[in-house]
Protein backbone atom coordinates (compact mmCIF):
# COMPACT_ATOMS: atom_id res chain seq x y z
CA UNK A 1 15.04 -1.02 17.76
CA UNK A 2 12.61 -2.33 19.97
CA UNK A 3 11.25 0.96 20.63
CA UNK A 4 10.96 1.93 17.34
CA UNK A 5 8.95 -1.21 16.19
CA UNK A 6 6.81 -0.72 19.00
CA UNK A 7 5.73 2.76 17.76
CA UNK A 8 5.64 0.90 14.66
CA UNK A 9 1.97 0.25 14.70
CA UNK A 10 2.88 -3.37 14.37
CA UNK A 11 -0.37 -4.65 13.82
CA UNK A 12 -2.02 -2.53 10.77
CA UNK A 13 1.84 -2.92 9.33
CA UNK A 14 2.04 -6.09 9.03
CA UNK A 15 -1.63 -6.70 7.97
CA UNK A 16 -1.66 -4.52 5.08
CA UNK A 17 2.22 -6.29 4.08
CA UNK A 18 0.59 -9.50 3.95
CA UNK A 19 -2.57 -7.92 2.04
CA UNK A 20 0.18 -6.74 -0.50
CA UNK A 21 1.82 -9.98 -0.54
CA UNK A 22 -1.38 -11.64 -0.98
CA UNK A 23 -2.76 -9.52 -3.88
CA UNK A 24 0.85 -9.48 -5.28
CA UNK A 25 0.81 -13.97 -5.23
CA UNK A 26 -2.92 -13.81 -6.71
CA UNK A 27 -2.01 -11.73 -9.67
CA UNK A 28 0.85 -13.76 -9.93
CA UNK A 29 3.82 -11.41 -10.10
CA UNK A 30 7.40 -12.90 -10.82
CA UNK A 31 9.49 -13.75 -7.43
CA UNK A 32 11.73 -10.42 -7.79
CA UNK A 33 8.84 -8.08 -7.87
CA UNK A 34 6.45 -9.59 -5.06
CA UNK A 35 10.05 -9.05 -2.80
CA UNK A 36 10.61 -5.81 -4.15
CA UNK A 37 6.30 -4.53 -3.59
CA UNK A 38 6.30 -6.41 -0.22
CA UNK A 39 9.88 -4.97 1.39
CA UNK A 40 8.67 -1.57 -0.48
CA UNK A 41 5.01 -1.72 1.59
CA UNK A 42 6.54 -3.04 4.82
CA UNK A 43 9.22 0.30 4.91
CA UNK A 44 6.32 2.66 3.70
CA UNK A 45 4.23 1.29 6.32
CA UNK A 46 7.28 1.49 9.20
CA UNK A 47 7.21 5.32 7.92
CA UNK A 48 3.68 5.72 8.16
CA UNK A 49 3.51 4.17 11.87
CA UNK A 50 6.39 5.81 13.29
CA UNK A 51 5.97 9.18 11.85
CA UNK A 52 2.22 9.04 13.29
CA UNK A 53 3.42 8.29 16.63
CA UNK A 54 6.65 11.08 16.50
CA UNK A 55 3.79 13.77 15.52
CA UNK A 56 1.64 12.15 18.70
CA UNK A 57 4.34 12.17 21.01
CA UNK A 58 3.37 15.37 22.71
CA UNK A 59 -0.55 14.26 23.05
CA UNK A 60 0.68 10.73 24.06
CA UNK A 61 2.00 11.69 27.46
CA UNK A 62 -0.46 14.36 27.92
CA UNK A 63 -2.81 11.43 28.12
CA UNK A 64 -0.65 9.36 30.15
CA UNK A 65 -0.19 6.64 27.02
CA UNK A 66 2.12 4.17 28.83
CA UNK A 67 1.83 1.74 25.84
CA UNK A 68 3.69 4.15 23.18
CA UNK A 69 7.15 4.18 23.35
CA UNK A 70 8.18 7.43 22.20
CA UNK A 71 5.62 8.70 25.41
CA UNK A 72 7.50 6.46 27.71
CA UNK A 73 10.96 7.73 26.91
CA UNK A 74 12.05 4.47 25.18
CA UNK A 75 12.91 6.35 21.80
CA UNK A 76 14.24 9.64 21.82
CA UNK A 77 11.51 12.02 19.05
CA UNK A 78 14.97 12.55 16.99
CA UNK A 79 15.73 8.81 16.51
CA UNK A 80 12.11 8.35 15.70
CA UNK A 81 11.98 11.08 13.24
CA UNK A 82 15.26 10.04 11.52
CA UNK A 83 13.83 6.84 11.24
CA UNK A 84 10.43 7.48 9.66
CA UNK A 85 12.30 9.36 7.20
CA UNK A 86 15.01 6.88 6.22
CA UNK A 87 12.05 4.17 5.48
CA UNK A 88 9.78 6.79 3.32
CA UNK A 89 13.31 6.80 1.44
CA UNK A 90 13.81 3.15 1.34
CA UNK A 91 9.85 2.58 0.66
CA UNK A 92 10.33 4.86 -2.46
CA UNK A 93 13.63 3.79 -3.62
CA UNK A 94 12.55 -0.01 -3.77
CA UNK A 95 9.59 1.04 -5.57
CA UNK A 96 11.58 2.65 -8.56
CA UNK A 97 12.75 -0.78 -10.35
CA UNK A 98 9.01 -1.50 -10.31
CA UNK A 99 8.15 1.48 -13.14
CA UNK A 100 7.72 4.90 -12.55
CA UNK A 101 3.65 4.07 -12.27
CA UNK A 102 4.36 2.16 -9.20
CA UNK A 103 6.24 4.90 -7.62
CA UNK A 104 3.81 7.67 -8.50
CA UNK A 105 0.99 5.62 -6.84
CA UNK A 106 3.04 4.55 -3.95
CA UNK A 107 4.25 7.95 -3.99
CA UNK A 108 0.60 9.32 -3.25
CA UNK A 109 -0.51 6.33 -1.09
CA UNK A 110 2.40 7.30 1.40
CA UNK A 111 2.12 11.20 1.04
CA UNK A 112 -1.94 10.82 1.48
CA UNK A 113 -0.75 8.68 5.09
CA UNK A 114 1.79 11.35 5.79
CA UNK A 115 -0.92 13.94 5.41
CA UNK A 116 -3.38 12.41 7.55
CA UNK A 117 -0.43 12.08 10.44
CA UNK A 118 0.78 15.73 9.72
CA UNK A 119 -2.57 17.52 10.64
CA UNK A 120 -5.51 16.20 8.49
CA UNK A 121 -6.34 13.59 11.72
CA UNK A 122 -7.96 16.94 13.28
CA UNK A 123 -10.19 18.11 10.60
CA UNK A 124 -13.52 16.71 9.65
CA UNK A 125 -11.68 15.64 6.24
CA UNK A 126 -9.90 13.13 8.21
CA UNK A 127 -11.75 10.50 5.90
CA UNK A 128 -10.16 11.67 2.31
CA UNK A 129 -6.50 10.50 3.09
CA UNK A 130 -7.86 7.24 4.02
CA UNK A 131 -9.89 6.87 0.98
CA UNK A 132 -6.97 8.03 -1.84
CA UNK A 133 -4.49 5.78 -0.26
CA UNK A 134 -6.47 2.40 0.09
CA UNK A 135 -8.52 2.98 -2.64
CA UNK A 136 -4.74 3.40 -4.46
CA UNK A 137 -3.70 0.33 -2.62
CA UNK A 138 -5.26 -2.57 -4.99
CA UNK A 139 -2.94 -0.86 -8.02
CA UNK A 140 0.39 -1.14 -6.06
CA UNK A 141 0.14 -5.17 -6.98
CA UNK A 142 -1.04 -4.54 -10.27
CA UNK A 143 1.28 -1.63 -11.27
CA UNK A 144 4.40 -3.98 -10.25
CA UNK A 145 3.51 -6.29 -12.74
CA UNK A 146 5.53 -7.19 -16.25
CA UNK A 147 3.08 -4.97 -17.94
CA UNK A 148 1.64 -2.52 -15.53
CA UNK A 149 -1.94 -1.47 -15.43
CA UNK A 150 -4.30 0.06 -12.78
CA UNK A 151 -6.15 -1.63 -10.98
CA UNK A 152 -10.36 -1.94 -11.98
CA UNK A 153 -12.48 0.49 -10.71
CA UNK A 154 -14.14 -2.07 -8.39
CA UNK A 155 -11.22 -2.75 -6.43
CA UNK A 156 -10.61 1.29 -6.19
CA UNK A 157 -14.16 0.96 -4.52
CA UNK A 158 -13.48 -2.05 -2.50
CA UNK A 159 -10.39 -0.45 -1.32
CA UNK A 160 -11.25 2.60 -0.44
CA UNK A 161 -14.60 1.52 1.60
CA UNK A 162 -11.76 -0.91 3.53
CA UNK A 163 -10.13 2.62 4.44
CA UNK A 164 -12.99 4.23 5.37
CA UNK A 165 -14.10 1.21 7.36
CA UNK A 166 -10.60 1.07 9.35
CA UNK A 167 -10.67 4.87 9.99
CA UNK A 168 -13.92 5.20 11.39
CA UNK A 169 -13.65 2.64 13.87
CA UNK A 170 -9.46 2.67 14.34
CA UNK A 171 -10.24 5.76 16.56
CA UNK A 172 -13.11 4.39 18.59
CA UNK A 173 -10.81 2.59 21.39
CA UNK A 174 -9.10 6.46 21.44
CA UNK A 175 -11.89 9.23 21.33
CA UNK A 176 -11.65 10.15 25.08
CA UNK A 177 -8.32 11.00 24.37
CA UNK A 178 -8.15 12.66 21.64
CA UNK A 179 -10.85 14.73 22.66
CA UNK A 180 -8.60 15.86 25.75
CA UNK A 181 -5.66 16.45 23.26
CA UNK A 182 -7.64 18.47 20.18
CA UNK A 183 -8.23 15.76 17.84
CA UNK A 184 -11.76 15.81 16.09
CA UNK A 185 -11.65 14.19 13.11
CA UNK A 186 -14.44 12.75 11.49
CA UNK A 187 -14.95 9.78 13.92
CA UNK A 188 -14.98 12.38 17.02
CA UNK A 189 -17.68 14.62 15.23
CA UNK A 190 -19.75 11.29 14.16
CA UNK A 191 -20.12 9.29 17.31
CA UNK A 192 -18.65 5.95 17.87
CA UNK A 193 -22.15 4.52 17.32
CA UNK A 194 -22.87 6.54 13.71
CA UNK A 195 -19.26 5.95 13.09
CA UNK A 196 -19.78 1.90 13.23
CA UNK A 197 -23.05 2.04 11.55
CA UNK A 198 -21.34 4.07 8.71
CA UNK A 199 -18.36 1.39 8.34
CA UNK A 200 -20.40 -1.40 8.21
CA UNK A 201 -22.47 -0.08 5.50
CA UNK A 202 -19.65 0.69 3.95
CA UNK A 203 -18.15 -2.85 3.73
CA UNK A 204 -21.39 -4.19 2.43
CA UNK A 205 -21.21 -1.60 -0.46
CA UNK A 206 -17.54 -2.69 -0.90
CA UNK A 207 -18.14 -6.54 -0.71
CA UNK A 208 -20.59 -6.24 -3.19
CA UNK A 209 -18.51 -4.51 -5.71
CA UNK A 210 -15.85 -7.42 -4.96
CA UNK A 211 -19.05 -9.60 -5.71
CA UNK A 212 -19.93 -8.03 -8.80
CA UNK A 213 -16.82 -6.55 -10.44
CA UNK A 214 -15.17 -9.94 -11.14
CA UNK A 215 -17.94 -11.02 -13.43
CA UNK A 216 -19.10 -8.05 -14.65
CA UNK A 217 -22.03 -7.59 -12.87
CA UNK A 218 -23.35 -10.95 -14.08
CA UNK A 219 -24.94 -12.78 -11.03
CA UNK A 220 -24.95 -16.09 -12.25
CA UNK A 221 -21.15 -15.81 -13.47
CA UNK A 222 -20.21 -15.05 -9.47
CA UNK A 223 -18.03 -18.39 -8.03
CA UNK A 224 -18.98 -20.44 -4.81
CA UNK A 225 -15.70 -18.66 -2.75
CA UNK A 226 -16.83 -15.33 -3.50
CA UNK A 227 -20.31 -15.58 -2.49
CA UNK A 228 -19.13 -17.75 1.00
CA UNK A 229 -17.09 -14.33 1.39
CA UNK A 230 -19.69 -12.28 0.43
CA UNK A 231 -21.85 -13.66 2.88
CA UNK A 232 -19.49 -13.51 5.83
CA UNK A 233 -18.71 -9.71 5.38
CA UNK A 234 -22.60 -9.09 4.82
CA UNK A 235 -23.54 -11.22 8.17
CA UNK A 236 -20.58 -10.07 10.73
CA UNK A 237 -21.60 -6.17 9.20
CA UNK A 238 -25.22 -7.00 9.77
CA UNK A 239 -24.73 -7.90 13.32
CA UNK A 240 -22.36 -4.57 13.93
CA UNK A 241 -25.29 -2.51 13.14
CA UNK A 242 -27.52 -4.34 14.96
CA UNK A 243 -25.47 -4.27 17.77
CA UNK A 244 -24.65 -0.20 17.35
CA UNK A 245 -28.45 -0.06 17.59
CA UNK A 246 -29.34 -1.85 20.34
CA UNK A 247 -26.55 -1.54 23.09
CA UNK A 248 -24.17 1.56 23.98
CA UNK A 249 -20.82 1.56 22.00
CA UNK A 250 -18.33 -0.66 23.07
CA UNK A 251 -14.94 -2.24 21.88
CA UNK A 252 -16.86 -5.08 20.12
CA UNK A 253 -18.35 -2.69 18.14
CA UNK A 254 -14.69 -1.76 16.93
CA UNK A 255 -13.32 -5.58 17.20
CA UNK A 256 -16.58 -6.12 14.61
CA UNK A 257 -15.71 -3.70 12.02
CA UNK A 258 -12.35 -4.93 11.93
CA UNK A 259 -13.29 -8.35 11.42
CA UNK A 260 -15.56 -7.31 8.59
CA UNK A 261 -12.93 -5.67 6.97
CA UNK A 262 -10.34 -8.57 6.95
CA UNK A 263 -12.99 -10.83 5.21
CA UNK A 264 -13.27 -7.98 2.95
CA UNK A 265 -9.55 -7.87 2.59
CA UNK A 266 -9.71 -12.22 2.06
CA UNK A 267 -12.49 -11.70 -0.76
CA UNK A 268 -10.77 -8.76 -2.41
CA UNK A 269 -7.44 -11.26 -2.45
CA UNK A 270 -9.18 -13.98 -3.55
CA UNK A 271 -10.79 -12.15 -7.02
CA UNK A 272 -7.17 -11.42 -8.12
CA UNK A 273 -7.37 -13.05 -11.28
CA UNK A 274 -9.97 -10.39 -12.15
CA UNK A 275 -7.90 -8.25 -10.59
CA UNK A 276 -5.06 -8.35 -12.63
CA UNK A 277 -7.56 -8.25 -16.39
């Protein structure tokens, strides 16, 4: 069990659980239905993770990754498989009381992942699977609700710039690597500098749709919270360009984006009145 958490990707799973959570408590769904979209997200993201690193395993020790478990020997590629599977199941099955919208989109969200794990990591359209399923993510809260709707088209944007952002700089730590083992998605044919510039652009665009979208474009109808998160994703973006300008790429670069795109994350949570209509 151990083993299998650890290829897991513990980290992105349990950040976009709480983001689900979150969105789920600011549109203020009833108790049985923020349970049933978290524990749905959590297994869909255990099948995501695991699945990604049961596809890797080969490259993994090729590249001598002692941190994965499945490259170590921990977890035998059979367990890991049967276990991916079994929580795409339960991810799907838990999302069925929640109306059939809610599995469609989850449905898509998690084949979109699959996708990207099953091949599309290698291609220059490594981006797209990114884009459909957190641009679909923002509508898994609101699609769970009493009376389900989709998500505005803001937080589609806002959601799918967050994907983009976490793609093209989720790769930057690896690039060496995947070079060596044959992957060249999008990232690997960008650069890691382009590749930061590009998300932190990105997450501007996105935080000012957040900005915006809420009140309708109206400037002056914009709240004191949103424009303190506005500002923060705007400044910590401003500085990863400046930095991807001025010095070679480096981790920070990467530790940068990400922070942008949690106060992106924060803002988007924190509009989810608007969120909901």
């Amino acid at each position: 069990m151990r083993g299998l958490w650890g290829s897991s990707h513990p980290g992105p799973t349990l950040v976009v659980t709480a983001l689900a959570l979150a969105l789920g408590l600011s549109i203020g769904l009833e108790p049985w239905r923020l349970v049933l979209l978290t524990v749905a997200v959590f297994a869909g993201q255990l099948s995501i993770g695991i699945s990604n690193d049961a596809l890797d395993a080969a490259r993994d020790r090729a590249v001598g990754r002692t941190d994965k478990p499945l490259a170590r020997g921990d977890v035998s590629l059979r367990a890991a498989c049967v276990a991916a599977s079994v929580c795409l199941l339960l991810a799907l099955a838990l999302s069925a009381p929640l109306g059939w919208r809610m599995l469609a989109a989850h449905a898509l969200f998690l084949g979109s992942a699959w996708a990207y794990n099953a091949g599309l990591k290698s291609t220059p359209l490594s981006l797209v699977p990114f884009l459909v399923s957190f641009g679909t993510f923002p509508s898994l809260a609101t699609l769970s609700a009493t009376e389900p709707a989709f998500a505005p088209g803001w937080a589609w944007v806002a959601g799918a710039v967050l994907g983009a952002a976490v793609h093209l700089t989720n790769v930057l730590p690896d690039l060496a690597d995947d070079e060596r083992t044959g992957v060249r998605g999008l990232p690997h044919r960008l650069g890691p500098r382009a590749s930061a510039v590009i998300a932190a652009i990105a997450l501007i665009l996105g935080a000012v749709a957040v900005l915006l979208g809420p009140a309708g474009g109206d400037i002056a109808a914009v709240g004191v919270l949103s424009w303190v998160f506005f500002a923060a994703v705007v400044a910590v973006a401003v500085a990863t360009v400046v930095l991807a300008v001025v010095r070679p790429p480096s981790r920070v670069l990467f530790r940068l984006v990400m922070l942008a795109s949690l106060l992106l994350a924060a803002q988007l949570v924190a509009s989810g009145g608007a969120l909901a209509g």
